[in-house]
N, C-alpha and C. Protein backbone atom coordinates (compact mmCIF):
# COMPACT_ATOMS: atom_id res chain seq x y z
N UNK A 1 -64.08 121.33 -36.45
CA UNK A 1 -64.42 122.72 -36.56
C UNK A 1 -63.20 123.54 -37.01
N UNK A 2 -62.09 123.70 -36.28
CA UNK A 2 -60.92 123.79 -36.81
C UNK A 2 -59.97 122.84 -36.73
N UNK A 3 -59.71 123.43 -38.03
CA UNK A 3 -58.75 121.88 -38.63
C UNK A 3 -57.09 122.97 -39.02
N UNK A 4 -56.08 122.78 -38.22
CA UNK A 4 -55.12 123.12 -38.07
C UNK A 4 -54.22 122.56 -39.37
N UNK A 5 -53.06 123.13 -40.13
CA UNK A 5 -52.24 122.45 -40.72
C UNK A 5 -51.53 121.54 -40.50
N UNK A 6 -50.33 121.05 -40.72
CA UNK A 6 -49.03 120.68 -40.43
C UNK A 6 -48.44 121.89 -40.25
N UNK A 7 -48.19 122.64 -40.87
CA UNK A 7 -47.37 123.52 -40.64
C UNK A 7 -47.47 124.32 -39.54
N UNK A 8 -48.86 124.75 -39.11
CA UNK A 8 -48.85 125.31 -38.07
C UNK A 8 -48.36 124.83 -36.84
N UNK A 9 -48.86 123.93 -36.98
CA UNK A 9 -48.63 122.62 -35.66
C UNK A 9 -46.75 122.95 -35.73
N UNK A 10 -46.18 123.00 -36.43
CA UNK A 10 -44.49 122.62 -36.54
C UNK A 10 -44.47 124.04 -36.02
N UNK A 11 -44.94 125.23 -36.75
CA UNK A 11 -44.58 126.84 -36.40
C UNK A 11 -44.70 126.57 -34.45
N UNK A 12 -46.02 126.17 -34.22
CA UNK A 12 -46.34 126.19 -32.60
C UNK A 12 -45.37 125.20 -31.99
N UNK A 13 -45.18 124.33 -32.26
CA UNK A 13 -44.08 123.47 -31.71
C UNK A 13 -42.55 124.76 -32.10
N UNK A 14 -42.39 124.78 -32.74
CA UNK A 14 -40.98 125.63 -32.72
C UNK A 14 -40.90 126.91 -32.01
N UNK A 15 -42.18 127.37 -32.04
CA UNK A 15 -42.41 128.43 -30.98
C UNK A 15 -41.73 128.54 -29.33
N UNK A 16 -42.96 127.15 -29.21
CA UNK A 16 -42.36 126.55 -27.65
C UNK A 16 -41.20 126.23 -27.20
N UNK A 17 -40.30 125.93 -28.32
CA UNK A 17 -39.05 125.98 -28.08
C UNK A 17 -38.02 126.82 -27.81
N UNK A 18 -38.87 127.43 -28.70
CA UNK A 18 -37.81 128.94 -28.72
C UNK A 18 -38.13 129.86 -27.35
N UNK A 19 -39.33 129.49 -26.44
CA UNK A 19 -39.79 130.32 -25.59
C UNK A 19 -38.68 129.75 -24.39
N UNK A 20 -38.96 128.21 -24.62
CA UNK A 20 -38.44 126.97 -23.81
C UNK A 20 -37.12 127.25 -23.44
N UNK A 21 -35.92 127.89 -24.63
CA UNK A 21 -34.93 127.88 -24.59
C UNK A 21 -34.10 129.68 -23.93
N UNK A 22 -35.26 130.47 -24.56
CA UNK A 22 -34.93 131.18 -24.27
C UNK A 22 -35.06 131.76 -22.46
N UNK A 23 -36.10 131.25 -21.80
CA UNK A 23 -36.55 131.08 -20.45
C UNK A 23 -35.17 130.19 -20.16
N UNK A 24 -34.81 129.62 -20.13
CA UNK A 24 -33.47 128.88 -19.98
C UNK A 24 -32.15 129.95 -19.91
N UNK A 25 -32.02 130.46 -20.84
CA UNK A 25 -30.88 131.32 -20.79
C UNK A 25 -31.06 132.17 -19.65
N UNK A 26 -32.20 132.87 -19.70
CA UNK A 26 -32.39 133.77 -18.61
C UNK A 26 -32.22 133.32 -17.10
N UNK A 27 -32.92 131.90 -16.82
CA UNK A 27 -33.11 131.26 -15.48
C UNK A 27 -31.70 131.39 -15.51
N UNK A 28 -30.43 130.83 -16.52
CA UNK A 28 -29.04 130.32 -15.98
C UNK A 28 -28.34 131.67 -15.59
N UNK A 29 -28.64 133.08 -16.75
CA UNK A 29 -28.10 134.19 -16.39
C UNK A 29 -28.52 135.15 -14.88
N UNK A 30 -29.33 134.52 -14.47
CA UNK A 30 -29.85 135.73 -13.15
C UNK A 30 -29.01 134.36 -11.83
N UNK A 31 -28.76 132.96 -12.03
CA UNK A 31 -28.63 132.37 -11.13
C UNK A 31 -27.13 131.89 -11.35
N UNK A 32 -26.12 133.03 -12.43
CA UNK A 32 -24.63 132.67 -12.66
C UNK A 32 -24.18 132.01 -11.35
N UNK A 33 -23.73 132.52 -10.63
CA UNK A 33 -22.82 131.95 -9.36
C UNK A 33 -23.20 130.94 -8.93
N UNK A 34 -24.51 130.55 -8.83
CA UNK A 34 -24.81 128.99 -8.40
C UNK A 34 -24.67 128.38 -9.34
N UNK A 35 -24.66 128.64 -11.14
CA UNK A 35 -24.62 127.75 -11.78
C UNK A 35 -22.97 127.43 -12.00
N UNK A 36 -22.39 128.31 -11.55
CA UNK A 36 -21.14 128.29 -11.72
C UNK A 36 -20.21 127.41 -10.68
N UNK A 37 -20.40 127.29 -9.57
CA UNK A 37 -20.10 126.86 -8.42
C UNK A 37 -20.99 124.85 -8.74
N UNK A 38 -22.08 124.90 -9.37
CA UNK A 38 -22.35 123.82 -9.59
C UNK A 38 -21.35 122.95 -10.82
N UNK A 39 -20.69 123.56 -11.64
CA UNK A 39 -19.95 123.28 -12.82
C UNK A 39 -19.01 122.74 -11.96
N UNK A 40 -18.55 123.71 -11.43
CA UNK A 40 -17.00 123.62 -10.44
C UNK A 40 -17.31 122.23 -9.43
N UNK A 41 -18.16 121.97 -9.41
CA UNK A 41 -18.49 120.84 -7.92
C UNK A 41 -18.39 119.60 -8.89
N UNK A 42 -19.29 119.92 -9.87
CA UNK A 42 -19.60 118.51 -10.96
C UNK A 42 -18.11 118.13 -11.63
N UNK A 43 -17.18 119.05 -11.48
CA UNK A 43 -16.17 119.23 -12.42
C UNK A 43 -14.78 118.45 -11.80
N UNK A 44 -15.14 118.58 -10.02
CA UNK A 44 -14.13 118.19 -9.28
C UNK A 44 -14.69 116.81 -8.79
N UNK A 45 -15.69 116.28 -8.95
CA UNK A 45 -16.21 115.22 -8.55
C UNK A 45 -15.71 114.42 -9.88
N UNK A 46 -15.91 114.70 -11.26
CA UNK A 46 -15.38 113.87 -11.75
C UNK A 46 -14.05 113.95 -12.13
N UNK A 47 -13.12 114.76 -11.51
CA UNK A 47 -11.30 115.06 -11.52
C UNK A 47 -11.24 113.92 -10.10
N UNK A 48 -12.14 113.18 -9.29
CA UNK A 48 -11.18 112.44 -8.50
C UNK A 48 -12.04 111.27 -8.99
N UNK A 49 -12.91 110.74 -9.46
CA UNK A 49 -13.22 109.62 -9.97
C UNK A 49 -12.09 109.18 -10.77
N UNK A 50 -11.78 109.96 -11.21
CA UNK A 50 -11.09 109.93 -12.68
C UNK A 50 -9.74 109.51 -12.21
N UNK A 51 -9.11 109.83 -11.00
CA UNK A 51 -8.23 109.86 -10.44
C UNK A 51 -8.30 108.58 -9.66
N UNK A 52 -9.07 108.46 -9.13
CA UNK A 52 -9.07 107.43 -8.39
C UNK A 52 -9.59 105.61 -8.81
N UNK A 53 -10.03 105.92 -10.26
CA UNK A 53 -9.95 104.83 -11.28
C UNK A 53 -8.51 104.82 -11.45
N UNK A 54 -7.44 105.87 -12.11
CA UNK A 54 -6.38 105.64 -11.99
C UNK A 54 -5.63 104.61 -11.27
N UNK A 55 -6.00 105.40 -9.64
CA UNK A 55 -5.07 104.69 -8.80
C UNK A 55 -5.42 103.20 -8.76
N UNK A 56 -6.51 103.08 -8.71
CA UNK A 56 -7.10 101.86 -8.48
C UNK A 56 -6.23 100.86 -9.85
N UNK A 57 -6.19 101.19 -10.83
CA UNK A 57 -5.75 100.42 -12.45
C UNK A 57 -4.43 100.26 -12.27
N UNK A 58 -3.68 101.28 -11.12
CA UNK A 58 -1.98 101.30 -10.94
C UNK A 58 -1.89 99.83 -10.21
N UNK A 59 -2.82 100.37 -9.34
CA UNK A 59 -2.57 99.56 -8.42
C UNK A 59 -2.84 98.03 -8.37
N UNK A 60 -3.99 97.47 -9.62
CA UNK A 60 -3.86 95.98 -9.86
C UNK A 60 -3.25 95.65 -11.03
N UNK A 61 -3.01 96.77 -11.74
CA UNK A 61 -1.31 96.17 -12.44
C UNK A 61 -0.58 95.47 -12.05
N UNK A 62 0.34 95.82 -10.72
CA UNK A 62 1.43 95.77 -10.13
C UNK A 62 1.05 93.89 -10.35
N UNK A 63 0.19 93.60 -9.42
CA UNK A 63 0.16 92.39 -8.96
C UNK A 63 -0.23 91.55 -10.41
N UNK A 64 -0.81 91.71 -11.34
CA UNK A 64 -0.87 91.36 -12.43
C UNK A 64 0.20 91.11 -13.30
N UNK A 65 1.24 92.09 -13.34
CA UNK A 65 2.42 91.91 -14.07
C UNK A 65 3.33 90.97 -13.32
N UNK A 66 3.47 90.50 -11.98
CA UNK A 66 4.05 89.45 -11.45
C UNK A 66 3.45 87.93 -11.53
N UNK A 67 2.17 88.28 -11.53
CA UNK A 67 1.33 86.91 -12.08
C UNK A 67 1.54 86.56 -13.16
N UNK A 68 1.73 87.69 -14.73
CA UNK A 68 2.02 87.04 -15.83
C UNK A 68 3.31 86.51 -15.95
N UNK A 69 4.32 87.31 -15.56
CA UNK A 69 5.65 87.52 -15.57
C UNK A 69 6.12 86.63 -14.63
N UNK A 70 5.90 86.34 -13.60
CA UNK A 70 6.49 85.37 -12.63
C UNK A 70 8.05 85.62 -12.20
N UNK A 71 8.26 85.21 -11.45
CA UNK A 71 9.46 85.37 -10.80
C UNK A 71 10.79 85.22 -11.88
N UNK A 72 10.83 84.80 -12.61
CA UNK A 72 11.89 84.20 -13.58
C UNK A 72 12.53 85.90 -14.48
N UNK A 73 11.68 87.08 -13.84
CA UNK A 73 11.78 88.08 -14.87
C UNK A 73 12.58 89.12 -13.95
N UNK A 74 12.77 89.00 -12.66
CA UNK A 74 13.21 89.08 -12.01
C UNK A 74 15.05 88.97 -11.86
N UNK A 75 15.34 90.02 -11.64
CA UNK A 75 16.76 89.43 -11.27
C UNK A 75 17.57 88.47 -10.58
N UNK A 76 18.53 88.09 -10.66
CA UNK A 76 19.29 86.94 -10.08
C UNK A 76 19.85 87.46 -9.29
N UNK A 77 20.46 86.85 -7.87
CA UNK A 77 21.42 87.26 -6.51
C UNK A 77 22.33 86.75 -6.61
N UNK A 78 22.74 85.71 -7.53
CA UNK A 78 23.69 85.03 -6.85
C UNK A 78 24.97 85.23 -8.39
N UNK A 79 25.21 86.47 -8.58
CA UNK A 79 26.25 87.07 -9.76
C UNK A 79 27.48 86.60 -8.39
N UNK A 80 28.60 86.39 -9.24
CA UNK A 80 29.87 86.67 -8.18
C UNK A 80 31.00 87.50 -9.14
N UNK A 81 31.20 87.91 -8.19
CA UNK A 81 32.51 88.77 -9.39
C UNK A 81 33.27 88.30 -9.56
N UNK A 82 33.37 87.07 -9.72
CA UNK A 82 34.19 86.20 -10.13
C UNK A 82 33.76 85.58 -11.96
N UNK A 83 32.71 85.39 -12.05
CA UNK A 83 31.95 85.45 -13.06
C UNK A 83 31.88 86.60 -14.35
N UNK A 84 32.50 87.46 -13.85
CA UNK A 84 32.20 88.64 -14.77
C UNK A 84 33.77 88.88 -14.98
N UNK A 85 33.95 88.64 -16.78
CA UNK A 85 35.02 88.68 -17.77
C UNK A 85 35.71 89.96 -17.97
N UNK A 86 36.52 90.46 -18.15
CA UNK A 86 37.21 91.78 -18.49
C UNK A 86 36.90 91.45 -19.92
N UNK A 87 36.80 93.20 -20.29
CA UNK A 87 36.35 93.30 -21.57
C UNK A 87 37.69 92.97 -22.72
N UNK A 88 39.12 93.17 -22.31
CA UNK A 88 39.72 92.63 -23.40
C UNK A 88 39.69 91.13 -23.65
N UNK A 89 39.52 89.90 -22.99
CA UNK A 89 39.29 89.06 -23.37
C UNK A 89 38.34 89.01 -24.48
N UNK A 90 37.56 89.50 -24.53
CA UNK A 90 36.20 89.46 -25.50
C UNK A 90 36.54 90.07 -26.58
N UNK A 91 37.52 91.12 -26.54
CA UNK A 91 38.32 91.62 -27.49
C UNK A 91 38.60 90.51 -28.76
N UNK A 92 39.85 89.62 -27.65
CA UNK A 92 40.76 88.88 -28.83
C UNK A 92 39.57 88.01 -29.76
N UNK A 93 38.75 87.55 -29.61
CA UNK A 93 37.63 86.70 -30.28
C UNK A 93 37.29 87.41 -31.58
């Protein structure tokens, strides 16, 4: 009986959107402070995730870089100062 376009159909669909979007602005502008305070919550929840992946990545480094590295990368104890040359010797060479 009625037989609608395409086009109309797209006009009514874009309509709804525009109603859709604009009902949106309004809901967020009359409810600022809660939406604002929700930003701030969402915002600090992911500032310690974020943080606390950190710590967590510091922290199995450490033991990782001694597993690759092994003890050998490590300094020696047993220097004597007896061992260690004055620099003019190294000179005359």
């Amino acid at each position: 009986m009625f037989e609608t376009s395409a086009r109309a159909k797209d006009t009514f669909g874009l309509l709804l959107v525009g109603i859709g979007v604009i009902a949106l602005v309004l809901f967020l502008l009359l409810n600022l402070p809660a939406v604002i305070e929700a930003l701030l919550v969402i915002m600090a929840i992911v500032f310690f995730v974020v943080a606390a992946l950190v710590m967590v990545g510091v922290i199995t480094a450490i033991p990782y870089y001694f597993v690759k590295h092994g003890p050998e990368t490590e300094p020696a104890n047993d220097y004597k100062l007896d061992d260690v040359k004055p620099v003019k010797d190294d000179e005359g060479k």
